[in-house]
Protein backbone atom coordinates (compact mmCIF):
# COMPACT_ATOMS: atom_id res chain seq x y z
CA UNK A 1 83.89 164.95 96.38
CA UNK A 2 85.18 162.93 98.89
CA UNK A 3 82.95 160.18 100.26
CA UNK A 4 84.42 159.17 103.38
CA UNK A 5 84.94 162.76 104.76
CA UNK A 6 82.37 163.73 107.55
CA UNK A 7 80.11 166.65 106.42
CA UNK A 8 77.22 168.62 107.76
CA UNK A 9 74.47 171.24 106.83
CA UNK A 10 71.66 173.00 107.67
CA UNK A 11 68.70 170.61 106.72
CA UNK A 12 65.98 173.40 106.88
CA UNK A 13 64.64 175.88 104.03
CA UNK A 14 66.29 178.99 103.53
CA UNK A 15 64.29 181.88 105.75
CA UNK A 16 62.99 181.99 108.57
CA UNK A 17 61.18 179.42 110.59
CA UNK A 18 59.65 178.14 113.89
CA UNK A 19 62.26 174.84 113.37
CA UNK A 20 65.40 174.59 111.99
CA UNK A 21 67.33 171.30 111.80
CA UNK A 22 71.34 170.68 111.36
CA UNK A 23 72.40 168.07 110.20
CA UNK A 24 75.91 165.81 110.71
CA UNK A 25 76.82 162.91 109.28
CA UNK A 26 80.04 160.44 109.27
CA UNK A 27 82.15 157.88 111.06
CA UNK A 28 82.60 158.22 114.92
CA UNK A 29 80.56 161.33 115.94
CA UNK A 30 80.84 160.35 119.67
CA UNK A 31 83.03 162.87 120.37
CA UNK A 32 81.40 165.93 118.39
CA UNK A 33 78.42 165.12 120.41
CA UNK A 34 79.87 165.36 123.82
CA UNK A 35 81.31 168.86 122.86
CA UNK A 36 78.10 170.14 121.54
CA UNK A 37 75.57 168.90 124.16
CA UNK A 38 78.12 168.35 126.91
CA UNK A 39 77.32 164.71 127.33
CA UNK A 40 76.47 161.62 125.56
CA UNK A 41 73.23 161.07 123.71
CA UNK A 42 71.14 157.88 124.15
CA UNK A 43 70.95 156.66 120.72
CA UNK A 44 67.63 157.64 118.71
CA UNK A 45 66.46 159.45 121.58
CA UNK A 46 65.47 163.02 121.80
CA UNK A 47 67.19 164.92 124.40
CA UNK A 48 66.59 168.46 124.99
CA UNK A 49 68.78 170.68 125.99
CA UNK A 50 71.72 173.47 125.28
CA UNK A 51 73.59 173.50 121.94
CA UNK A 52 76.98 174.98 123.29
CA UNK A 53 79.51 177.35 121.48
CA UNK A 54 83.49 177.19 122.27
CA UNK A 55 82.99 178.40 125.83
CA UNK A 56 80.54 176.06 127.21
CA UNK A 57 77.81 178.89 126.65
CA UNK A 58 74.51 178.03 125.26
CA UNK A 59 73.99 178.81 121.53
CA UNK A 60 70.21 177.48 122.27
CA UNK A 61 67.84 175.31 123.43
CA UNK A 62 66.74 172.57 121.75
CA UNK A 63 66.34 169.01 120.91
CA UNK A 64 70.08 166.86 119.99
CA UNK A 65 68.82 162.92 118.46
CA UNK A 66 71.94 160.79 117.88
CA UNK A 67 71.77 157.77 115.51
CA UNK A 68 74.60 155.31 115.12
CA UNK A 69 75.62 153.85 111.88
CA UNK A 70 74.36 151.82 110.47
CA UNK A 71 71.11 152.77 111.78
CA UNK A 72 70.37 155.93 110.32
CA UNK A 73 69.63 157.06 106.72
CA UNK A 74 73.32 157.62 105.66
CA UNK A 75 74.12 154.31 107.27
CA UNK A 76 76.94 156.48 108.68
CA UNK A 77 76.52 157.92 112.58
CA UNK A 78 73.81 161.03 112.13
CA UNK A 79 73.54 163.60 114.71
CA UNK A 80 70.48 165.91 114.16
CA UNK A 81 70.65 169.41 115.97
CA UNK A 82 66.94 170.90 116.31
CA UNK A 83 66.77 174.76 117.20
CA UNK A 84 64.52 177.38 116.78
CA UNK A 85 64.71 177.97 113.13
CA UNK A 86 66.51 181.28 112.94
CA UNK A 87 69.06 181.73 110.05
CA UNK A 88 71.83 183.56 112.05
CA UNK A 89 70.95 180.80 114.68
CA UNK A 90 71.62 177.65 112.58
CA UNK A 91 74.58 179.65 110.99
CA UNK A 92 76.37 179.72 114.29
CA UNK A 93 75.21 176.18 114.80
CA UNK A 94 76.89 174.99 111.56
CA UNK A 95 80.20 177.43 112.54
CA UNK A 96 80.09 175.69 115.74
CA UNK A 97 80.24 172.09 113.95
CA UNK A 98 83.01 172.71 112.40
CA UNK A 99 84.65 174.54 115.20
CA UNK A 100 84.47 171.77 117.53
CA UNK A 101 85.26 169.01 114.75
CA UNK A 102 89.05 170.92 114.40
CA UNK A 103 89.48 171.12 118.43
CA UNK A 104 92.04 168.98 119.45
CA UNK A 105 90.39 166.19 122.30
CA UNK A 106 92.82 166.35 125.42
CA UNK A 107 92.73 162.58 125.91
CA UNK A 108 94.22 162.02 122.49
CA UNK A 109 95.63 165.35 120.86
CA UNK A 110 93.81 164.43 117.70
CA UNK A 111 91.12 166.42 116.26
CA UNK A 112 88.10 165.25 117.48
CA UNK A 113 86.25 165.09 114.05
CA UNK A 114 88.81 165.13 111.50
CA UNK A 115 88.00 166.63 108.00
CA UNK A 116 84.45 167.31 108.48
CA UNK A 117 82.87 169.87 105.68
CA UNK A 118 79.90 171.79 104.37
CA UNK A 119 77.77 168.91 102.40
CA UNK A 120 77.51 169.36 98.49
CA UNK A 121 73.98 169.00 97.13
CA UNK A 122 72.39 165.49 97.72
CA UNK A 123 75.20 164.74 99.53
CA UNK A 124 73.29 163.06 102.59
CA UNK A 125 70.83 160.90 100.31
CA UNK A 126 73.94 160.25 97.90
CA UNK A 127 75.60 158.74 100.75
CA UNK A 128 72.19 156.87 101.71
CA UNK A 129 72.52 155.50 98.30
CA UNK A 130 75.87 153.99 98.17
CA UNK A 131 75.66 152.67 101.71
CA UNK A 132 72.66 150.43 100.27
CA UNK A 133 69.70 152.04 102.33
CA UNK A 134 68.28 152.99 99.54
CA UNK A 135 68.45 152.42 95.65
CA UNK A 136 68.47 155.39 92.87
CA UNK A 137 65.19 155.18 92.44
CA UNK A 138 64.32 155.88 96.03
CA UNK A 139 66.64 158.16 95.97
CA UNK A 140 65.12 160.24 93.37
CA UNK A 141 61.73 160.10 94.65
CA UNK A 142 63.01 161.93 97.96
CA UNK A 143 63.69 164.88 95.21
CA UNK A 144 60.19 164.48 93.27
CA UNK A 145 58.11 164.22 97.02
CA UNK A 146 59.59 168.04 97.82
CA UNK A 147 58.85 169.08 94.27
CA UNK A 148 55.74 167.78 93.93
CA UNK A 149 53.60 170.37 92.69
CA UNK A 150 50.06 168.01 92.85
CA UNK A 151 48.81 166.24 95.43
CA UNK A 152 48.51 163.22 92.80
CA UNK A 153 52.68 163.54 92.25
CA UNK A 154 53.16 164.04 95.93
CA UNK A 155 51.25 160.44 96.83
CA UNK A 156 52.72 158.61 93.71
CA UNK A 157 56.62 159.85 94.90
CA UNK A 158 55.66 158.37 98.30
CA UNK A 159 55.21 154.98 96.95
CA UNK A 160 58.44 155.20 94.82
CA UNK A 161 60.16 156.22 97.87
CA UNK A 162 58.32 153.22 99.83
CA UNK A 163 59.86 150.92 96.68
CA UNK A 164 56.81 149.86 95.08
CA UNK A 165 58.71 150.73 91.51
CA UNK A 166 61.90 149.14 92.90
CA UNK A 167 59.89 146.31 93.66
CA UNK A 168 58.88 145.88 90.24
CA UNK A 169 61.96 146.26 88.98
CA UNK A 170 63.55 143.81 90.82
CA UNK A 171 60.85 141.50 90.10
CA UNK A 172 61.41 141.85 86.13
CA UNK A 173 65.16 141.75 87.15
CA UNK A 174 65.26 138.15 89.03
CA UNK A 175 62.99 136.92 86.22
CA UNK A 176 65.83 138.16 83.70
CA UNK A 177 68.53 136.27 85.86
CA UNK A 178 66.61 133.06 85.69
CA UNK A 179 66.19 133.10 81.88
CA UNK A 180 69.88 133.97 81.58
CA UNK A 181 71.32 131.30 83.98
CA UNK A 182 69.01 128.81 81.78
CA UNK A 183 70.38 129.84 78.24
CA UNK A 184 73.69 130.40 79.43
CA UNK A 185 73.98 127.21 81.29
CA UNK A 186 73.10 125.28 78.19
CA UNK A 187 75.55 127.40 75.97
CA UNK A 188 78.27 126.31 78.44
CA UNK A 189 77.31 122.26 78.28
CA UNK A 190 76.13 122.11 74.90
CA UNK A 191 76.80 118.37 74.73
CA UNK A 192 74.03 117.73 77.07
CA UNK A 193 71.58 118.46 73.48
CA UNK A 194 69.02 119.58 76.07
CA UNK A 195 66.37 121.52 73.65
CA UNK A 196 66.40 124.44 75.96
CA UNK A 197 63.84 126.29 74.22
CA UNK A 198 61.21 123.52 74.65
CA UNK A 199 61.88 121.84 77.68
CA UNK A 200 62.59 125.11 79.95
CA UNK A 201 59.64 126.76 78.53
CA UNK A 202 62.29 129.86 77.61
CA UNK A 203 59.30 131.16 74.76
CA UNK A 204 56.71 131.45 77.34
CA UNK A 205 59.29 132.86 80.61
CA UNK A 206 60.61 135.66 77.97
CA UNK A 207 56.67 136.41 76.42
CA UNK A 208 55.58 136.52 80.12
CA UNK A 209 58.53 138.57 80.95
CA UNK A 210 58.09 141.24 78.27
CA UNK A 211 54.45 141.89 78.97
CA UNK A 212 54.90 142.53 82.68
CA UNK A 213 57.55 144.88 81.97
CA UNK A 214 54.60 146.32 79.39
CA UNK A 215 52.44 147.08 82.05
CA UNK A 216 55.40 149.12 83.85
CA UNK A 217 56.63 151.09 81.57
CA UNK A 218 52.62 152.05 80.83
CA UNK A 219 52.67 152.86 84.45
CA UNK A 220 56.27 154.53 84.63
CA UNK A 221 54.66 156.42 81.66
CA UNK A 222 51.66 157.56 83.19
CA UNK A 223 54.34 158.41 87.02
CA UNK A 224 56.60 160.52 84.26
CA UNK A 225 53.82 162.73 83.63
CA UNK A 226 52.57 162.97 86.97
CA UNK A 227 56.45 164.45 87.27
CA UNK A 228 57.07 166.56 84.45
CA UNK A 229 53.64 167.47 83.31
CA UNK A 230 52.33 168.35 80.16
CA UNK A 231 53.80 171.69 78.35
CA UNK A 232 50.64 173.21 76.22
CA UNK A 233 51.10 176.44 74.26
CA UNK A 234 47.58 178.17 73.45
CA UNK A 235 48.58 179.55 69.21
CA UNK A 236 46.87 181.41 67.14
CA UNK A 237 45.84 184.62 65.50
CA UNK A 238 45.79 187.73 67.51
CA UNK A 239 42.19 188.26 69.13
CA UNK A 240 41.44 184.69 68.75
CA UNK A 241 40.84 184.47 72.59
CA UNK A 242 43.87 182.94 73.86
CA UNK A 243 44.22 185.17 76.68
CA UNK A 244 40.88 184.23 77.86
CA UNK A 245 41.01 180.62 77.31
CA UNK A 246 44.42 180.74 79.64
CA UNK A 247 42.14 182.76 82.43
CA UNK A 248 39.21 180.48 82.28
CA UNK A 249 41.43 177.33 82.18
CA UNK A 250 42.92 178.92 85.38
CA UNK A 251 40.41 180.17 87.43
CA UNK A 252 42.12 183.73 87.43
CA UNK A 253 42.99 187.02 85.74
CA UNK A 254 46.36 186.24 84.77
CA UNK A 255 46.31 187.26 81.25
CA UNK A 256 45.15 190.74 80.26
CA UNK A 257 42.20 190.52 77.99
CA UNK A 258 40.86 193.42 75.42
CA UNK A 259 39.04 193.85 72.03
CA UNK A 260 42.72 195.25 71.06
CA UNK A 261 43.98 192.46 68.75
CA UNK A 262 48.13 191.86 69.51
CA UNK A 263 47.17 192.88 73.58
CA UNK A 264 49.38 189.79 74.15
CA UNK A 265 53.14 190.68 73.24
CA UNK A 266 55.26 188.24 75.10
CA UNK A 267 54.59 184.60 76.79
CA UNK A 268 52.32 184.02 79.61
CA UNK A 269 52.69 181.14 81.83
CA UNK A 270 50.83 179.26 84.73
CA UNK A 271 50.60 175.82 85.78
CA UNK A 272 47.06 174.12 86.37
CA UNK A 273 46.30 170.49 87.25
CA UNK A 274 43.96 168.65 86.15
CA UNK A 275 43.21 164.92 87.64
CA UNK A 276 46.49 165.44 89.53
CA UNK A 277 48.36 166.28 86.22
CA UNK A 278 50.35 169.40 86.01
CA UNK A 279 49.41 171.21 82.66
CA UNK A 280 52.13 174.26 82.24
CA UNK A 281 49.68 176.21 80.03
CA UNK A 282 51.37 179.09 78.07
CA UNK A 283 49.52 181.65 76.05
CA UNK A 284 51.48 183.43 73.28
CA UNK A 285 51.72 186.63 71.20
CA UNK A 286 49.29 186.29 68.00
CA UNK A 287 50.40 184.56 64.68
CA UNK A 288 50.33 186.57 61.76
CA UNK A 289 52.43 187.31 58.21
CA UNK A 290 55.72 188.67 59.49
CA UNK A 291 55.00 191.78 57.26
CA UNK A 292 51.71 192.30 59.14
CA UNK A 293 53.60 192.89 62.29
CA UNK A 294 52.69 196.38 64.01
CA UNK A 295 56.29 197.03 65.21
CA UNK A 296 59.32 195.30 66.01
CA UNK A 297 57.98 194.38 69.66
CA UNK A 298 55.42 192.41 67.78
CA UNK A 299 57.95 190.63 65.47
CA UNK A 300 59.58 189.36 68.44
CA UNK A 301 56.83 188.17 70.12
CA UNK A 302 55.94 186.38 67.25
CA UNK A 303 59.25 184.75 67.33
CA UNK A 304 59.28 183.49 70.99
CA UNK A 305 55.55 182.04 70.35
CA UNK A 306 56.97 179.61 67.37
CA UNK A 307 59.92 178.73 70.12
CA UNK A 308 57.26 177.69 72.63
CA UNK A 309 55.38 175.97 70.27
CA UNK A 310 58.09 174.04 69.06
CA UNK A 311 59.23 172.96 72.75
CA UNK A 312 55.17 171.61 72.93
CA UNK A 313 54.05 168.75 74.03
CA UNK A 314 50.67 169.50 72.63
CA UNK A 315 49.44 172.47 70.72
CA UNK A 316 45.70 174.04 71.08
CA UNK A 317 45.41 176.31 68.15
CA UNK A 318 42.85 178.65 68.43
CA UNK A 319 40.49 179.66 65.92
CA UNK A 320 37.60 182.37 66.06
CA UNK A 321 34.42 181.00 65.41
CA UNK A 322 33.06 184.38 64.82
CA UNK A 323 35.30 184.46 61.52
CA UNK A 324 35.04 181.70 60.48
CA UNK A 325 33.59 182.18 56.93
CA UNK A 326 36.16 185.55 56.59
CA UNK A 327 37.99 184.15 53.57
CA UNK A 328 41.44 186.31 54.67
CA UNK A 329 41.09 184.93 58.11
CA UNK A 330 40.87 181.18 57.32
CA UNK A 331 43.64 180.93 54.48
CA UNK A 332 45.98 182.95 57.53
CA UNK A 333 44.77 180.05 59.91
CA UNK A 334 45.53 177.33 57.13
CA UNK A 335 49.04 179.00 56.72
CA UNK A 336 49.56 178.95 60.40
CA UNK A 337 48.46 175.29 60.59
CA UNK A 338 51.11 174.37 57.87
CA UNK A 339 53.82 175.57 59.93
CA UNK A 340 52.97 173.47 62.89
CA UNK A 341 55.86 171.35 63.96
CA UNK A 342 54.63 167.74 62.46
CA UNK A 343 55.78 166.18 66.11
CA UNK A 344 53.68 167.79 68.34
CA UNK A 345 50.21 167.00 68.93
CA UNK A 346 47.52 169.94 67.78
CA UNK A 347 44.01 170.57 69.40
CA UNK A 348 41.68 172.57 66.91
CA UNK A 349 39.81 174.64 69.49
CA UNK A 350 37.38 176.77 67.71
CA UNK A 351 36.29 179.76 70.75
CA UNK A 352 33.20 182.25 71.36
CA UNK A 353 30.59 179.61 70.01
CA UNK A 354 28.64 181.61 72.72
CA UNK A 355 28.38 184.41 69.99
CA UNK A 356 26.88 181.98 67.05
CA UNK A 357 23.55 180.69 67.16
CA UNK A 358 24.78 177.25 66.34
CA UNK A 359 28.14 176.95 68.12
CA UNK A 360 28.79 173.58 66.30
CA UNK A 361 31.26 172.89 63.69
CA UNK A 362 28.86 171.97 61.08
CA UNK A 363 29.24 175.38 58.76
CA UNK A 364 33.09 175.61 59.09
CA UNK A 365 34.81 177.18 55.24
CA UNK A 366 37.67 174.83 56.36
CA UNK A 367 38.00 171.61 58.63
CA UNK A 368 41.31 171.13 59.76
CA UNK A 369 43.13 167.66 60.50
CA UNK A 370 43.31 166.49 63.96
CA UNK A 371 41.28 166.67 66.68
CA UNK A 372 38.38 169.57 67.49
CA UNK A 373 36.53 171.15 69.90
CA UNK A 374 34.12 174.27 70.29
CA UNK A 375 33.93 175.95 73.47
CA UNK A 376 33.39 179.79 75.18
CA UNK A 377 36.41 180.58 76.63
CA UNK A 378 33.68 183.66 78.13
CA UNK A 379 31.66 181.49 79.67
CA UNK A 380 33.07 177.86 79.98
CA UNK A 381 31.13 175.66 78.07
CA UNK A 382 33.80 173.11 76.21
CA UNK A 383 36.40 173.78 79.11
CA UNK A 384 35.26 170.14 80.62
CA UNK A 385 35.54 168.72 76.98
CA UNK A 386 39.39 170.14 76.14
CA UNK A 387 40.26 169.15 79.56
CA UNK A 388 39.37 165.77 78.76
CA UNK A 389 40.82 165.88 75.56
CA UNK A 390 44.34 167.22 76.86
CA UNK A 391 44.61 164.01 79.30
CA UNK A 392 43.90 161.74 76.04
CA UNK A 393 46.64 163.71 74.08
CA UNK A 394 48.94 163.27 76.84
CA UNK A 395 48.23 159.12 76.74
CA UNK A 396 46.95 159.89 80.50
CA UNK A 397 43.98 157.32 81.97
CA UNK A 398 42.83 157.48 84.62
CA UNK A 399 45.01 157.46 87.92
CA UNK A 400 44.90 153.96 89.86
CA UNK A 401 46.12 153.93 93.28
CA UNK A 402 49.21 152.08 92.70
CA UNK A 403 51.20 155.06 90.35
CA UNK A 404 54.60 155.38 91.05
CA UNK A 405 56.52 158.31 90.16
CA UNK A 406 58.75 158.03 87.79
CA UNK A 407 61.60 160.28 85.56
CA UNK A 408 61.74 160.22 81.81
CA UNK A 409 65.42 158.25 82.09
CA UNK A 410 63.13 155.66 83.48
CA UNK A 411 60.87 155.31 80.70
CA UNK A 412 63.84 155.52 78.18
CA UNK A 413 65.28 152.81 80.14
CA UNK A 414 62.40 150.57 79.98
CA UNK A 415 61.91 151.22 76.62
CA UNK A 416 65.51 149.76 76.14
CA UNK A 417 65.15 146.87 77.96
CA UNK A 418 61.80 146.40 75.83
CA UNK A 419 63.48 146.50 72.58
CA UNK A 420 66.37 143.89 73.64
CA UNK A 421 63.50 141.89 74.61
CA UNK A 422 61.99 141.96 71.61
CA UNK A 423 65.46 141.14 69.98
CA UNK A 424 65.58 137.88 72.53
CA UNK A 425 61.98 137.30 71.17
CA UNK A 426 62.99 136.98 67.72
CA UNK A 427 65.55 134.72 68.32
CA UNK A 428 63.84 132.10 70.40
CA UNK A 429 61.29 131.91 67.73
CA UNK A 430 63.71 131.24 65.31
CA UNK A 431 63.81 127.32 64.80
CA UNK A 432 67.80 127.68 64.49
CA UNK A 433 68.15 130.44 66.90
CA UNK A 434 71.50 131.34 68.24
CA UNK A 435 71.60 131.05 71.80
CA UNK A 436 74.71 133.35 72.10
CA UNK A 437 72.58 135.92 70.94
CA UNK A 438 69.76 135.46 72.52
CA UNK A 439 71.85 135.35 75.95
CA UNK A 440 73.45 138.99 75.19
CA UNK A 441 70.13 140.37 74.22
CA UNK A 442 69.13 138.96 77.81
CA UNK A 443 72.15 141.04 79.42
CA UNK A 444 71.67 143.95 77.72
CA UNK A 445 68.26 143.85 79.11
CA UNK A 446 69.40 143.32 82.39
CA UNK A 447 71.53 146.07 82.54
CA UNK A 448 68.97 148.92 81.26
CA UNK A 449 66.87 147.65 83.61
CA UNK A 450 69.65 148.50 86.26
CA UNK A 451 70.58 151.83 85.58
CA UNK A 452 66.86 152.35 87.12
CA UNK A 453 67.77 151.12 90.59
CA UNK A 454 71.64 152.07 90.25
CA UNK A 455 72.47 148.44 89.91
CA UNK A 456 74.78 149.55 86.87
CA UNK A 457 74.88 153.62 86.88
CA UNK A 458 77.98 155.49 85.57
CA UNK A 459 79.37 157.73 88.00
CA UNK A 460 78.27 160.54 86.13
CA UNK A 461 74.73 159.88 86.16
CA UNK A 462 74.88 159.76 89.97
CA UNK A 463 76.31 163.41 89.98
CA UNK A 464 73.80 164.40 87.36
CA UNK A 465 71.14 163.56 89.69
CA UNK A 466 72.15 164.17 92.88
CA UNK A 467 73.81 167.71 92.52
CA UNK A 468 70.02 168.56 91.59
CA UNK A 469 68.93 167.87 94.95
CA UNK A 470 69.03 171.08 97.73
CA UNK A 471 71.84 171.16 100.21
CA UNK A 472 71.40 169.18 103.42
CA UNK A 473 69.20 166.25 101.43
């Protein structure tokens, strides 16, 4: 796309709306603004008034704010057209934009807004970005506050977008440009035999360096969840109660429920939150021997259940308590456990303990490995104690404050930068270490640590992300 072009869009959702909001932005919008309000705006100042069309007639009423560059959130001049919210309205709006952007101004006999087009996705916080107002980070937090399905992600995306995880990277980042000004100043006067490692205290700046950027990537960790959310499949064999561990972990009827074993033919999904973390719960058709299958719908509901399960983050296999010295029923549960991916993280939940007289797991015919847990899906005793145990899975604890939301090419970053810290590490303890490598593990550092803020982002990457984004953000 062309970055220098003028665009606009309608900033609003799609639909219908008591306010809708379009959206301008570029260099020298003085004169688009005295053909759509009919004078000039007093910058950052709400004027109200009529949006014209061609002939001078009014279009609507409603509020025109004009900010000049760099003042604005493009750093480019921003005019914001507020009408009622109407989508034939703000289509005629946006035609009118463009429209008066190709008339020709008398006083010059140029156009009066030359080039201005339709904005791509992320366009207008793409352009915020590379005009320094804000960095990638920022950036993508604008994207994670409107997605934020918790309340928990919605806060934590506000302080990214605020720059408290910018701030912390920039903090590990200046302490990198020290260290690396120190060992490669001595690598460039080595005849000054200054013992660098000793007398600049290089050991303890790197060990103090690598366990604050411990502590972030523990909380960038704990911000990627908040984000993504934890994917949990509910397995196991048909009638095992999957269905109505999905409804009582819901609050709601969502999965159809019956004596019938195989009631469940195809995946069931719903998202649930618990401490502010999304959990996309997903109850699936009933395991059994392949040759056991009813029919052919049941052999390919089968199938998509051992897809979900291998796309898991964590795994609650189901077993029925009220079986659980059938001989058949526990070898078909130990053959089901053996397929398990060996990746993903399995909860042994073991349901209806409201049907035993002892709901314990003290008389099981088989213990499996791995964590366990007996509940009633019927009547909710255990649901505290596997929600509890799904946050440990997940390495969640509990949610300070200062979380930050973060994406997962965040964490891979910092995990980067950790492991070229730990290469630095190993050469500053070494009594001969090479400096020269030492100093490149110290860049390469340095520069995982700014793809995070876009100090060193491939062009690429910045489409990746912001063609996510809706148009008019």
């Amino acid at each position: 796309m062309d970055r220098n072009s003028p665009i606009v869009a309608v900033a609003t959702a799609p639909g219908r709306g008591a306010v809708g909001i379009v959206r301008v932005s570029g260099q020298g919008l003085a004169a688009l603004v005295q053909a759509l309000c009919g004078r000039a705006l007093l910058p950052r100042l709400a004027t109200y008034g009529p949006l014209r069309d061609a002939k001078g007639e009014a279009i609507d009423h409603g509020l025109a704010i004009y900010f000049p560059g760099p003042h604005s959130f493009t750093g480019e001049d921003v005019l914001e057209l507020q009408a009622h919210g109407g989508p034939v309205v703000l289509q005629l709006l946006l035609a009118r934009c463009l429209e008066a952007a190709r008339e020709v101004a008398a006083d010059t006999g140029r156009e009066r807004l030359p080039g201005l087009r339709v904005a791509e996705p992320g366009e207008f916080t793409q352009r915020a970005f590379l005009n320094d107002k804000i960095d990638l980070a920022q950036a993508e937090a604008i994207a994670d506050l409107i997605d934020a399905s918790t309340e928990a992600a919605a806060r934590s995306a506000t302080r990214s977008l605020g720059g408290a995880f910018s701030k912390q990277i920039e903090l590990l980042r200046d302490q990198l440009i020290n260290l690396r000004m120190l060992v490669e100043a001595t690598l460039d006067f080595p005849e000054e035999e200054i013992d660098f490692l000793e007398k600049a205290d290089a050991r303890g700046r790197l060990n103090r360096v690598a366990a604050t950027l411990d502590q972030v990537l523990q909380q960038a960790r704990q911000g990627a969840l908040l984000r993504e959310g934890l994917q949990v499949v509910l397995a196991g064999q048909p009638n095992a109660g999957k269905s109505s561990l999905l409804n009582a972990l819901a609050g709601a009827e969502l999965a159809i429920v019956t004596p019938i074993a195989g009631t469940t033919r195809d995946k069931v999904s719903q998202t649930i939150q618990i401490e502010g973390v999304p959990l996309h719960v997903v109850d699936t058709a009933g395991l059994r021997a392949e040759h056991e299958a009813s029919d052919e719908v049941e052999r390919i509901g089968m199938a998509r259940s051992w897809e979900a399960i291998a796309q898991a983050d964590a795994v609650l296999f189901l077993h029925d308590l009220t079986r659980s010295q059938d001989a058949a029923y526990v070898a078909a549960d130990v053959q089901i456990a053996g397929k398990l991916p060996g990746g993903v993280p399995v909860i042994h939940v073991f349901n209806k303990a409201d049907s035993l007289a002892v709901g314990d797991l003290q008389a099981l015919a088989h213990e499996p490995e791995g964590p366990m847990l007996a509940l009633s899906a019927k009547t909710g005793d255990g649901l505290e104690a596997l929600r509890r145990m799904l946050l440990e899975q997940a390495g969640w604890q509990a949610a300070p404050e200062g979380v930050f939301i973060a994406r997962q090419r965040h964490v891979q970053a910092l995990r980067l930068a950790r492991e070229h810290l730990e290469g630095a590490q190993q050469h500053a303890n070494q009594a001969d270490g090479a400096l020269d490598l030492l100093a490149e593990e110290l860049r390469l550092a340095h520069n995982a640590l700014g793809t995070i803020t876009g100090a060193f982002t491939p062009d690429d990457l910045l489409g990746e992300i912001f063609t996510r984004f809706c148009i008019g953000k």
